[in-house]
C-alpha atoms as a PDB file:
ATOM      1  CA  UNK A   1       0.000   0.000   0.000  1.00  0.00           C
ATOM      2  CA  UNK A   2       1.432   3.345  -0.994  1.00  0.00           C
ATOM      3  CA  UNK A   3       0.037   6.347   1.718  1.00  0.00           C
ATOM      4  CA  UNK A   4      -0.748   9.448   0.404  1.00  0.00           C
ATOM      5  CA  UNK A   5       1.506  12.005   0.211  1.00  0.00           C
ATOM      6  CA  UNK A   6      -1.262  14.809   0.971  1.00  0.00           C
ATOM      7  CA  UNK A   7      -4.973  15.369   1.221  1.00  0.00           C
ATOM      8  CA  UNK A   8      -5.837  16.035  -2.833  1.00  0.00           C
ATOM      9  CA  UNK A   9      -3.964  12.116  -3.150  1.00  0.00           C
ATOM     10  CA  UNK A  10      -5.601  10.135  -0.661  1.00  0.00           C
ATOM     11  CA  UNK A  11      -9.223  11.464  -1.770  1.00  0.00           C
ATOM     12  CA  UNK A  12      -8.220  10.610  -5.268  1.00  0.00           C
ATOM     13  CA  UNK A  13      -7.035   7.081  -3.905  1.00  0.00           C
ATOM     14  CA  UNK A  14     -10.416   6.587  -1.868  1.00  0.00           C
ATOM     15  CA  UNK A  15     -12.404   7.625  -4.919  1.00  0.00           C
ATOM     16  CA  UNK A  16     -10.510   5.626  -7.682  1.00  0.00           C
ATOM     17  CA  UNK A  17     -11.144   2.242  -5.060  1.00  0.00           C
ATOM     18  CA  UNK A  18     -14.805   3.659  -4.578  1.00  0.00           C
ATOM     19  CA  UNK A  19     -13.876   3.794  -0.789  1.00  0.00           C
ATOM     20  CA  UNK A  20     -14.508   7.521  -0.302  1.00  0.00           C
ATOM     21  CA  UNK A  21     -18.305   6.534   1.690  1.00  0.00           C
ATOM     22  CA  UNK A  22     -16.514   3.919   3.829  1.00  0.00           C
ATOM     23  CA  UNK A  23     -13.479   6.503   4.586  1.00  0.00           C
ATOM     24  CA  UNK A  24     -16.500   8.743   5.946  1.00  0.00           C
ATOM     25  CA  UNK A  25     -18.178   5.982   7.706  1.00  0.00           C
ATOM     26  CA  UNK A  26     -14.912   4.870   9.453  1.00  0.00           C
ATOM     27  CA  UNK A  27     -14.619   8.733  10.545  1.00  0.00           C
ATOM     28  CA  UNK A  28     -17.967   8.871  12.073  1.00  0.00           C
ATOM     29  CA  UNK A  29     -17.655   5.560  14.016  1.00  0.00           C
ATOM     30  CA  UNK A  30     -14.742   6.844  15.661  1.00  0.00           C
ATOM     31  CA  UNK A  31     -15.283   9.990  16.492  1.00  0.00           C
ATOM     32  CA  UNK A  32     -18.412   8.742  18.111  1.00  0.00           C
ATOM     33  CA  UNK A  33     -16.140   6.030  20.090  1.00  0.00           C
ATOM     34  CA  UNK A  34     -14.229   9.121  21.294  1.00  0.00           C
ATOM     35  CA  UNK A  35     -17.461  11.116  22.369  1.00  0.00           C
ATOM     36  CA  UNK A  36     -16.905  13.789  19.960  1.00  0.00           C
ATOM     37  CA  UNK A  37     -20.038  14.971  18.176  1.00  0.00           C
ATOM     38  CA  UNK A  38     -19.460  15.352  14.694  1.00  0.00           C
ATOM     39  CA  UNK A  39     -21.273  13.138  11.876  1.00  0.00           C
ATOM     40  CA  UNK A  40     -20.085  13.967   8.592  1.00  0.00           C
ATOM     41  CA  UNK A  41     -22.475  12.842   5.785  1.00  0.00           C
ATOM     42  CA  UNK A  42     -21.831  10.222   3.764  1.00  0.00           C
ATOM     43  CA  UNK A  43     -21.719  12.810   0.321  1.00  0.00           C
ATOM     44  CA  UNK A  44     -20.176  15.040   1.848  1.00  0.00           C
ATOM     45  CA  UNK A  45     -17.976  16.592  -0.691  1.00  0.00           C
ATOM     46  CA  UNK A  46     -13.813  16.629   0.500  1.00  0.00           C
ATOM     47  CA  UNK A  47     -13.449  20.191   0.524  1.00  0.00           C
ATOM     48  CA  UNK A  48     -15.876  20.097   3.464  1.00  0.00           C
ATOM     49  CA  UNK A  49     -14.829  16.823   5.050  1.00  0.00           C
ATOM     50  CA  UNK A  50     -11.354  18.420   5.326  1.00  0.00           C
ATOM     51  CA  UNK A  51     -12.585  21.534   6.465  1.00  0.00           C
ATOM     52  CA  UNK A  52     -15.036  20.328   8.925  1.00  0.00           C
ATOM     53  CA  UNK A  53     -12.046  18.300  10.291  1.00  0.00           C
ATOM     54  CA  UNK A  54      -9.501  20.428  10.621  1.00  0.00           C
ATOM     55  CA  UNK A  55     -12.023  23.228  12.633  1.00  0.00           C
ATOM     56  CA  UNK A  56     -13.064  20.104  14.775  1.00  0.00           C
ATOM     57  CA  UNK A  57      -9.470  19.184  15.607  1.00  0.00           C
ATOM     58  CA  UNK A  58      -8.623  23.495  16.258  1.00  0.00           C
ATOM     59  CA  UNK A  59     -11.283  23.109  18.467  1.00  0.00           C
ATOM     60  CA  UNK A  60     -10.051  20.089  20.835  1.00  0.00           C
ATOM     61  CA  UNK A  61      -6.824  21.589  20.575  1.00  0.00           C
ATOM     62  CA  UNK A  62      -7.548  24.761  21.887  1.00  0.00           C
ATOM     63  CA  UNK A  63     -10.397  23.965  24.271  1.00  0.00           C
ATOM     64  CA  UNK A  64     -10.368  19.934  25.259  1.00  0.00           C
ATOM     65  CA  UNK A  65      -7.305  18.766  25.151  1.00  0.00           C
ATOM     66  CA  UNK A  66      -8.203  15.696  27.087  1.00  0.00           C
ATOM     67  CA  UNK A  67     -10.496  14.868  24.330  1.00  0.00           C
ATOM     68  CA  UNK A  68      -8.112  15.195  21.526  1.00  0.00           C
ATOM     69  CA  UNK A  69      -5.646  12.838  23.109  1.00  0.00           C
ATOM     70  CA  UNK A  70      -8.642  10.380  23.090  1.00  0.00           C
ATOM     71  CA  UNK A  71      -9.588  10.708  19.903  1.00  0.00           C
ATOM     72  CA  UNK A  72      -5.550  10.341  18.697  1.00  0.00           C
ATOM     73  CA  UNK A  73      -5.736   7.340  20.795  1.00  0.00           C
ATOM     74  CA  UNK A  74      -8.854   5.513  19.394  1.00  0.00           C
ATOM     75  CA  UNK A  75      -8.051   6.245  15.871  1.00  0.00           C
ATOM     76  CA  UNK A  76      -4.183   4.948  16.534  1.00  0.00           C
ATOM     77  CA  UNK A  77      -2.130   7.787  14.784  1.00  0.00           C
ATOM     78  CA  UNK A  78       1.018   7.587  15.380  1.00  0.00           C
ATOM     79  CA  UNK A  79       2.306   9.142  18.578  1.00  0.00           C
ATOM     80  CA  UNK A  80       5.908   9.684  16.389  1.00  0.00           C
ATOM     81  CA  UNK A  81       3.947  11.436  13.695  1.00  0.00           C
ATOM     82  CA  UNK A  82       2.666  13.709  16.170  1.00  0.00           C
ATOM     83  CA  UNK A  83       5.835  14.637  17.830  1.00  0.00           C
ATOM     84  CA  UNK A  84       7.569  15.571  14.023  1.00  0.00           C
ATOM     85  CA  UNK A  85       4.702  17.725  13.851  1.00  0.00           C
ATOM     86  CA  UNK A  86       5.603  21.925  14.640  1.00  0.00           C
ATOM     87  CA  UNK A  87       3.063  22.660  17.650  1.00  0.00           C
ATOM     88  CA  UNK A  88       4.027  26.645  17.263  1.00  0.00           C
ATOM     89  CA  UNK A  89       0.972  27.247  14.697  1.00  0.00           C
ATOM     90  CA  UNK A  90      -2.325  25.812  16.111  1.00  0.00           C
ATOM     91  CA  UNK A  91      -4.130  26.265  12.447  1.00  0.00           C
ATOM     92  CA  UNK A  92      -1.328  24.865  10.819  1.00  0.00           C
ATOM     93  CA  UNK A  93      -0.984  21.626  13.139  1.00  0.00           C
ATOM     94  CA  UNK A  94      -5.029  20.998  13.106  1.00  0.00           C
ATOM     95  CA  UNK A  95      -4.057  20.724   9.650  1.00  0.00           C
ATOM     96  CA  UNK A  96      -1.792  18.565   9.592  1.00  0.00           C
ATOM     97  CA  UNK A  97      -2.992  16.320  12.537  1.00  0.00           C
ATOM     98  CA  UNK A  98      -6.244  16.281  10.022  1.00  0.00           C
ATOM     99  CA  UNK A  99      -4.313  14.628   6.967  1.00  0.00           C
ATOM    100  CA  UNK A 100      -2.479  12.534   9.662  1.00  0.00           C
ATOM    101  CA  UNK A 101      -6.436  11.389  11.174  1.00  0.00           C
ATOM    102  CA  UNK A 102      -7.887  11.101   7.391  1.00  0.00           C
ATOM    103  CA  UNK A 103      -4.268   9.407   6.370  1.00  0.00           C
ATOM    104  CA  UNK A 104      -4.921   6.320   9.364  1.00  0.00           C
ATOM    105  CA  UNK A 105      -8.568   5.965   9.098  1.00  0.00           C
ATOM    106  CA  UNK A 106      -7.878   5.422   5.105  1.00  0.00           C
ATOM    107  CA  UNK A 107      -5.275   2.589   5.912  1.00  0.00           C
ATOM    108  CA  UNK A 108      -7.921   1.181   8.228  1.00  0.00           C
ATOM    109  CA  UNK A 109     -10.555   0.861   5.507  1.00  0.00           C
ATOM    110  CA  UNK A 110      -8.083   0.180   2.707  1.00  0.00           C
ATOM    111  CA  UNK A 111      -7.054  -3.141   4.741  1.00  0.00           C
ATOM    112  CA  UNK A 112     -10.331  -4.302   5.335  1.00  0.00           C
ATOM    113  CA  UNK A 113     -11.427  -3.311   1.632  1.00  0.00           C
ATOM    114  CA  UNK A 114      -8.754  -5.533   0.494  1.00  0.00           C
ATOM    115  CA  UNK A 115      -8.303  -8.838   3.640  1.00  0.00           C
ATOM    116  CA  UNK A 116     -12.032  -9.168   3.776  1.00  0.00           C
END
């Protein structure tokens, strides 16, 4: 499996493999393990999925940071990925904690697309 480089290629990847639905259905069923209330809709288009994302993620980071740490935790991103991240720029590190959320939950449906 080759990840994604960025954003524009992994939505291009879901939609080629007809996996984009699934990659939103995966999203909703963890964010609702974590306790977070966002349900994105299944055509939602990925201009909005990324945006809605990366304002949900601004959000835990500035205001529950407990909650963020959960929601790292159920979705399994990488703890290294997180620390090679620059913290300095809150809007710039929702951003990329976003493609690193939307990067994991695509491997997670990829491999059960393709072992199933």
């Amino acid at each position: 499996m080759d990840l994604p480089s960025d954003f524009n290629q992994l939505i291009e990847q879901a939609s080629t493999q007809n996996l984009y639905q699934k990659l939103v259905q995966q999203l909703n069923k963890d964010f609702l393990y974590a306790n977070i209330d966002l349900d994105f809709s299944l055509d939602i288009l990925p201009s909005s999925l990324k945006l809605m994302l990366r304002e949900t993620v601004y959000k835990l980071i500035q205001e529950k940071f407990a909650e963020y740490l959960n929601l790292l935790y159920i979705i399994d991103v990488s703890e290294d990925a997180i620390k090679k991240l620059d913290g300095s720029d809150t809007l710039q590190l929702s951003e990329d904690v976003s493609f690193l959320i939307l990067k994991r939950e695509w491997q997670k449906v990829w491999f059960r697309q393709k072992y199933s």
